[in-house]
Each structure stands twice: as structure tokens, then as C-alpha cells.
Protein backbone atom coordinates (compact mmCIF):
# COMPACT_ATOMS: atom_id res chain seq x y z
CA UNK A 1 17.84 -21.06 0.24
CA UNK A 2 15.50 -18.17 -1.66
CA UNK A 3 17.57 -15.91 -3.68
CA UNK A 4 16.58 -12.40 -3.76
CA UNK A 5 18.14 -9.49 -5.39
CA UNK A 6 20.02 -6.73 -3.51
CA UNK A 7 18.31 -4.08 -5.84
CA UNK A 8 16.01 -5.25 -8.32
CA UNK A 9 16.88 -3.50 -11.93
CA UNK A 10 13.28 -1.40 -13.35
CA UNK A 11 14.28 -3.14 -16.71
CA UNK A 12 13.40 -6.42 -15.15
CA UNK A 13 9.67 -5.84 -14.25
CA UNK A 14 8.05 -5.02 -18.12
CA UNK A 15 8.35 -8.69 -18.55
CA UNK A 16 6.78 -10.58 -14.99
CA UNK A 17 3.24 -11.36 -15.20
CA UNK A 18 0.84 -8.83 -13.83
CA UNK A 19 -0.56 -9.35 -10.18
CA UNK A 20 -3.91 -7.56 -10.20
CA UNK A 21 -6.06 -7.98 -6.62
CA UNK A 22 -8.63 -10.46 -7.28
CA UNK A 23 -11.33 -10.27 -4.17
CA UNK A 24 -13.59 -7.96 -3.94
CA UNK A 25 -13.56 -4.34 -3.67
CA UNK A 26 -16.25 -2.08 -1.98
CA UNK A 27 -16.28 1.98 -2.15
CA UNK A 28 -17.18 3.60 0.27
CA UNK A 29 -18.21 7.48 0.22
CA UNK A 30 -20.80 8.03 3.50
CA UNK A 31 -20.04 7.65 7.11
CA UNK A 32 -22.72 5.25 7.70
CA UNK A 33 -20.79 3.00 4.92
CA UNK A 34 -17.63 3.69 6.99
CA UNK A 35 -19.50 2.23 10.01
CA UNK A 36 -20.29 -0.77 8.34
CA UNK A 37 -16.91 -1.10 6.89
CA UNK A 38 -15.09 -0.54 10.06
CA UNK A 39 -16.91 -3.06 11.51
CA UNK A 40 -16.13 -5.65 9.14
CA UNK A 41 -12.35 -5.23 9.28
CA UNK A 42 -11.98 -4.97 13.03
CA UNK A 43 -11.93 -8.80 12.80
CA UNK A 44 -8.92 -8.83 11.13
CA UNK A 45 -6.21 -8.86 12.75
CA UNK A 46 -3.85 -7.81 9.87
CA UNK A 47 -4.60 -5.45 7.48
CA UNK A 48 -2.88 -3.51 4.25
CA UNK A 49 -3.23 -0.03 3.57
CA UNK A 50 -2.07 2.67 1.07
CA UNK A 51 -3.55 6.35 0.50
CA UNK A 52 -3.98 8.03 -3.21
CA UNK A 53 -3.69 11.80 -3.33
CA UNK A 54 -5.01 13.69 -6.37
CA UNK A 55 -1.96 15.07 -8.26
CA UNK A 56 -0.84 18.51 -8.62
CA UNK A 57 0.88 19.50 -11.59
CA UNK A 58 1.30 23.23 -11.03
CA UNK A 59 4.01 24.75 -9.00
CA UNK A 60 2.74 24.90 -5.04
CA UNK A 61 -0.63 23.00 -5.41
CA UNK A 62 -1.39 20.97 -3.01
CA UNK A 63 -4.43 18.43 -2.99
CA UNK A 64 -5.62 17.07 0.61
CA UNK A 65 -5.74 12.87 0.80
CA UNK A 66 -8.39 11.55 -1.46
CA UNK A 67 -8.78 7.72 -0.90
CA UNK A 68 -7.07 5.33 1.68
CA UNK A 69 -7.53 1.81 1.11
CA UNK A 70 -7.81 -1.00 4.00
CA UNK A 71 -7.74 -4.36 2.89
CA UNK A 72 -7.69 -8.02 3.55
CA UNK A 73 -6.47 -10.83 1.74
CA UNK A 74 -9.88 -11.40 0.32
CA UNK A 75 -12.12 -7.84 0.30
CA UNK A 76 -10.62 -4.14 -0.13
CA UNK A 77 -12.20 -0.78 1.22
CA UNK A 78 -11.60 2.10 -0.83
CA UNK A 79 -12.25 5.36 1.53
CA UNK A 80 -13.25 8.40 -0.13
CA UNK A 81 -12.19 10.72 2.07
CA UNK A 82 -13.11 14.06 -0.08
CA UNK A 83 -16.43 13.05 0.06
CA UNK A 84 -17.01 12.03 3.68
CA UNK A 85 -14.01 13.53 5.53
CA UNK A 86 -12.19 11.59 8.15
CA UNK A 87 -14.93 9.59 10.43
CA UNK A 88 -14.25 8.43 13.60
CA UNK A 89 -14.39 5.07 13.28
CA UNK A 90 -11.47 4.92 10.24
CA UNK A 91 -9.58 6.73 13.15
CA UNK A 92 -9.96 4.40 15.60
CA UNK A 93 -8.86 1.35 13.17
CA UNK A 94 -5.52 3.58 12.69
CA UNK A 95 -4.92 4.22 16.36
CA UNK A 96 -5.87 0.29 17.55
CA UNK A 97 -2.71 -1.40 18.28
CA UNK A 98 -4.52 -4.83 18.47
CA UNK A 99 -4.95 -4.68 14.05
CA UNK A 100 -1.79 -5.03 12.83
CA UNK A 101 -1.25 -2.52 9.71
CA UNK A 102 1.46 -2.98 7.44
CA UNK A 103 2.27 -0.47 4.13
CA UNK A 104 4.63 1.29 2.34
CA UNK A 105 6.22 4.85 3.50
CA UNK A 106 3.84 4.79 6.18
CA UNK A 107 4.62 7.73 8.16
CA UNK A 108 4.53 9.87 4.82
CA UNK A 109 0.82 8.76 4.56
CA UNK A 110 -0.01 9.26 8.09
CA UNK A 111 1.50 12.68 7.66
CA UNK A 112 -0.38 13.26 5.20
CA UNK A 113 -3.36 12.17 7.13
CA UNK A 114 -3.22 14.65 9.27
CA UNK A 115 -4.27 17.22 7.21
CA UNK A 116 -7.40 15.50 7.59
CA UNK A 117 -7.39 14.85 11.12
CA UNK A 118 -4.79 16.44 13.13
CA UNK A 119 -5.92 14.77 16.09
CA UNK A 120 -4.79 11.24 14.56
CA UNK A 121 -2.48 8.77 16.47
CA UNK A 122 -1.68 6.05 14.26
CA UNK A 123 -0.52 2.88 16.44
CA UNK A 124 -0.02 -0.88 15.39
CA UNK A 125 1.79 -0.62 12.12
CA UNK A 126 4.90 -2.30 10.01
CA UNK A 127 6.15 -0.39 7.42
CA UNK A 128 7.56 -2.78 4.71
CA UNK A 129 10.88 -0.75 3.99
CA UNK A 130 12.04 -0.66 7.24
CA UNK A 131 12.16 -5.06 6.79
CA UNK A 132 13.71 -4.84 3.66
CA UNK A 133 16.24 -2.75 4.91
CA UNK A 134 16.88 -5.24 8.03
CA UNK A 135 16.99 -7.51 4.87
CA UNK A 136 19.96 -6.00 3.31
CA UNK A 137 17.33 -5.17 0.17
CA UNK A 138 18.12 -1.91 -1.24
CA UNK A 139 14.41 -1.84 -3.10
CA UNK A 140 12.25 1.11 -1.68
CA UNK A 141 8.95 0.92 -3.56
CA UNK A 142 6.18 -1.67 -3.68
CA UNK A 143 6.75 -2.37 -7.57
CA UNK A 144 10.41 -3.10 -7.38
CA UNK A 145 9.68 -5.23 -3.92
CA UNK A 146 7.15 -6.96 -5.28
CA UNK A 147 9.34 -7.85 -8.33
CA UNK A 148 11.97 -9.37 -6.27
CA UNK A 149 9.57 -11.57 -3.31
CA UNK A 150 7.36 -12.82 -6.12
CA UNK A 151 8.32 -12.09 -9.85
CA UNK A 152 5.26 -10.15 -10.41
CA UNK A 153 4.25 -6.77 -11.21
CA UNK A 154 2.39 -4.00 -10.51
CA UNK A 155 1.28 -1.41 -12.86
CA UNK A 156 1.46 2.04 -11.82
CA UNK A 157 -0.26 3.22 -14.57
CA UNK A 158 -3.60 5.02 -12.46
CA UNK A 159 -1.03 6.69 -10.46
CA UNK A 160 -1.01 9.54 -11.62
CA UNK A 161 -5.11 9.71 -12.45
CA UNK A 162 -7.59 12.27 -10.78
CA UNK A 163 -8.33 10.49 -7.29
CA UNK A 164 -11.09 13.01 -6.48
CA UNK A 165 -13.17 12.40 -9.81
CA UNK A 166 -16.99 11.93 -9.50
CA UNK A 167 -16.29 8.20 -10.11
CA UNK A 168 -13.76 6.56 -9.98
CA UNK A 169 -12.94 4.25 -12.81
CA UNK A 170 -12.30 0.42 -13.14
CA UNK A 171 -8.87 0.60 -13.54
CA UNK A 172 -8.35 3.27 -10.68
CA UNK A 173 -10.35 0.66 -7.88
CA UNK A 174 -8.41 -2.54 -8.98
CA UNK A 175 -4.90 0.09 -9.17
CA UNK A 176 -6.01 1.00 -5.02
CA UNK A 177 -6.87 -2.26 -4.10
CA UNK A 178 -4.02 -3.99 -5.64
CA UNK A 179 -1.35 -2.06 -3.46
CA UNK A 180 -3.02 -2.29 -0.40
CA UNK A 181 -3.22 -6.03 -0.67
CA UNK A 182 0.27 -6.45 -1.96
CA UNK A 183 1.43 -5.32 1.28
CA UNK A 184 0.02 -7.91 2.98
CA UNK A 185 1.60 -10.32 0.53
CA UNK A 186 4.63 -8.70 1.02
CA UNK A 187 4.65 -8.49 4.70
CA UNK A 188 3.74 -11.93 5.32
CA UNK A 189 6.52 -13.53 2.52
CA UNK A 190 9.46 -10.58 4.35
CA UNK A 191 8.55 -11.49 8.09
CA UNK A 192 9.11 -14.97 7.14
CA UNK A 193 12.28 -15.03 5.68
CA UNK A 194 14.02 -12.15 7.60
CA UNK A 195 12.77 -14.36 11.04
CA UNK A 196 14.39 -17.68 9.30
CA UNK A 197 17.55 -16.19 7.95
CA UNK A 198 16.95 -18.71 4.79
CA UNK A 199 17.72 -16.37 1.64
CA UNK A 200 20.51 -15.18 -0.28
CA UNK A 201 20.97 -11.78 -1.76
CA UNK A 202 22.24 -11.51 -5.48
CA UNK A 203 22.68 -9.03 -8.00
CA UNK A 204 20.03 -8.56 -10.49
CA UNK A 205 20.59 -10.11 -13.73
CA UNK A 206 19.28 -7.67 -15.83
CA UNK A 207 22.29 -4.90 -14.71
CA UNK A 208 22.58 -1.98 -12.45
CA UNK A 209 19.87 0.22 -12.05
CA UNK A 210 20.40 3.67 -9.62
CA UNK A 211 16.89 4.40 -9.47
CA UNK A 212 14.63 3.45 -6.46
CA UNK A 213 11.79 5.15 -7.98
């Protein structure tokens, strides 16, 4: 029986090892990379993805989607979206029911999508906190999931970082690629269990936290 934690405690992460996405990761800025990308993951028929919005630290800014990130197991595509806008063919990967996406708070990042294109009709997707909740997991946010499924963690420290700079840095591309690929860790390790019924919940040992940040 695999024990899992009911809510997994913040205090407990600072001390897993560090999963960091180790296939390769391509960034793409033109549509005629997009092309060649979209190609590429339209034979897969599961996919991860996340979006990163530059953030606004002033009272009623707003910044449009910067970067979504489709991945594999293997190979991530970083989107820039403020440089090339929303092509077609990202659009159609969205809206194809036959690629199963899976993510986190996906219908806040399709909503935010549609800034970009209004038009879009995302179909096809999982979002990861609607299992955990079949689950009887209380954890909301990749970090604190992926904590609990696989004693690992994820740094959030390029969170917060300028997602529309020039370039983006090392540690911004391995930050993008490393959520979008957890979620298909995730997905895969959740579908399994909540199909088989063969875990336990327990409380954390590490004490109560009531953040789900």
C-alpha cells in the first residue's frame, strides 16, 4: 500500500532532493520554429504543459502570457509567445482532443490564453488537481504534489523572474521545462494509483501546515 500525505507540510520540501528536467529543451521564438515544433509533438500522445507570465508588481499591471511550455518525457518546447504571438499550429495542439494534455490550474492558463487568442478552444486535457482531489489529497500546487508522489522538489525560485527578457536565462529554461514535465510525472504516478485504489493517506510528519501556496 503507498502512503501519501493528506496535505503535505511546506516545511517538509527544503530537505528532498531537487528534481530538475533532464532532456532537452528547445526555444522557440518564430512561427516557422513553431511549425517544426508542432510537428514534432503531434506524435505524442501525452503531453505536459504550464504557461509563465511576466510579473507585475505595481497595483493594476497586467502583463499578457509570455512563454507556454509543451513537453515530453524526453524534449521540452519553450513558446515565446511575446515574440511570435499565438500561431496557428500551437492552437491546434490545444484544441486536438486526440493529445492528451495534462497541467496544473489549467483553465486559469487557458484563460489566460485567451488574451492571446480569443478564438481558442482548448480540448483533450487533465488537470492534475482535479485527481488529487478525487484522491482525498488536499495539496493544490505542483511543489507540494510533487513532494508527496515522489519526495522531490521543485524550486520555484525563477518564478518570479522577467519572462519577457531578451534572453532568457539558464535557470529560467530548466525552471519552464521542469514543471511542464513534472506534470507528466505526476499524471502518470496519480492515474495509477487513484484507478488501483492501492494507497493510504496520512498526516504529514513534519506538522500542520494551512498554506496551499
Amino acid at each position: 500500500m503507498y502512503q501519501l500525505f493528506s496535505k503535505t507540510d511546506k516545511s517538509f520540501i527544503p530537505h528532498l532532493e531537487r528534481y530538475v528536467f533532464g532532456g532537452k529543451i528547445i526555444v522557440v521564438q518564430s512561427e516557422e520554429e513553431a511549425l517544426r515544433a508542432a510537428e514534432y509533438i503531434r506524435k505524442f500522445s501525452l503531453i505536459g504543459i504550464d504557461t509563465e507570465t511576466r510579473p507585475a508588481f505595481k497595483r493594476g499591471q497586467q502583463y499578457p502570457v509570455a512563454l507556454l511550455q509543451i513537453s515530453t518525457e524526453d524534449i521540452c518546447f519553450l513558446f515565446r509567445l511575446n515574440f511570435m504571438g499565438f500561431p496557428s499550429c500551437i492552437s491546434s495542439i490545444l484544441e486536438d482532443p486526440s493529445i492528451h494534455k495534462v497541467g496544473l490550474s489549467l483553465h486559469d492558463d487557458f484563460r489566460a490564453l485567451a488574451h492571446r487568442n480569443p478564438n481558442l478552444h482548448p480540448a483533450g486535457f487533465t488537470d492534475l488537481q482535479y485527481i488529487a482531489a478525487g484522491m482525498g489529497i488536499e495539496d493544490m500546487s505542483l511543489q507540494k504534489l510533487y513532494a508527496n508522489f515522489f519526495q522531490k522538489r521543485i524550486s520555484k525560485n525563477a518564478q518570479l523572474s522577467n519572462w519577457e527578457a531578451d534572453v532568457l536565462e539558464e535557470k529560467q529554461r530548466v525552471y519552464a521545462a521542469t514543471d511542464a514535465a513534472a506534470c507528466i510525472h505526476l499524471y502518470k504516478a496519480m492515474s495509477k494509483l487513484h484507478a488501483s485504489g492501492e494507497y493510504c493517506l496520512i498526516p504529514c510528519p513534519t506538522g500542520h501546515d494551512d498554506s496551499n501556496a
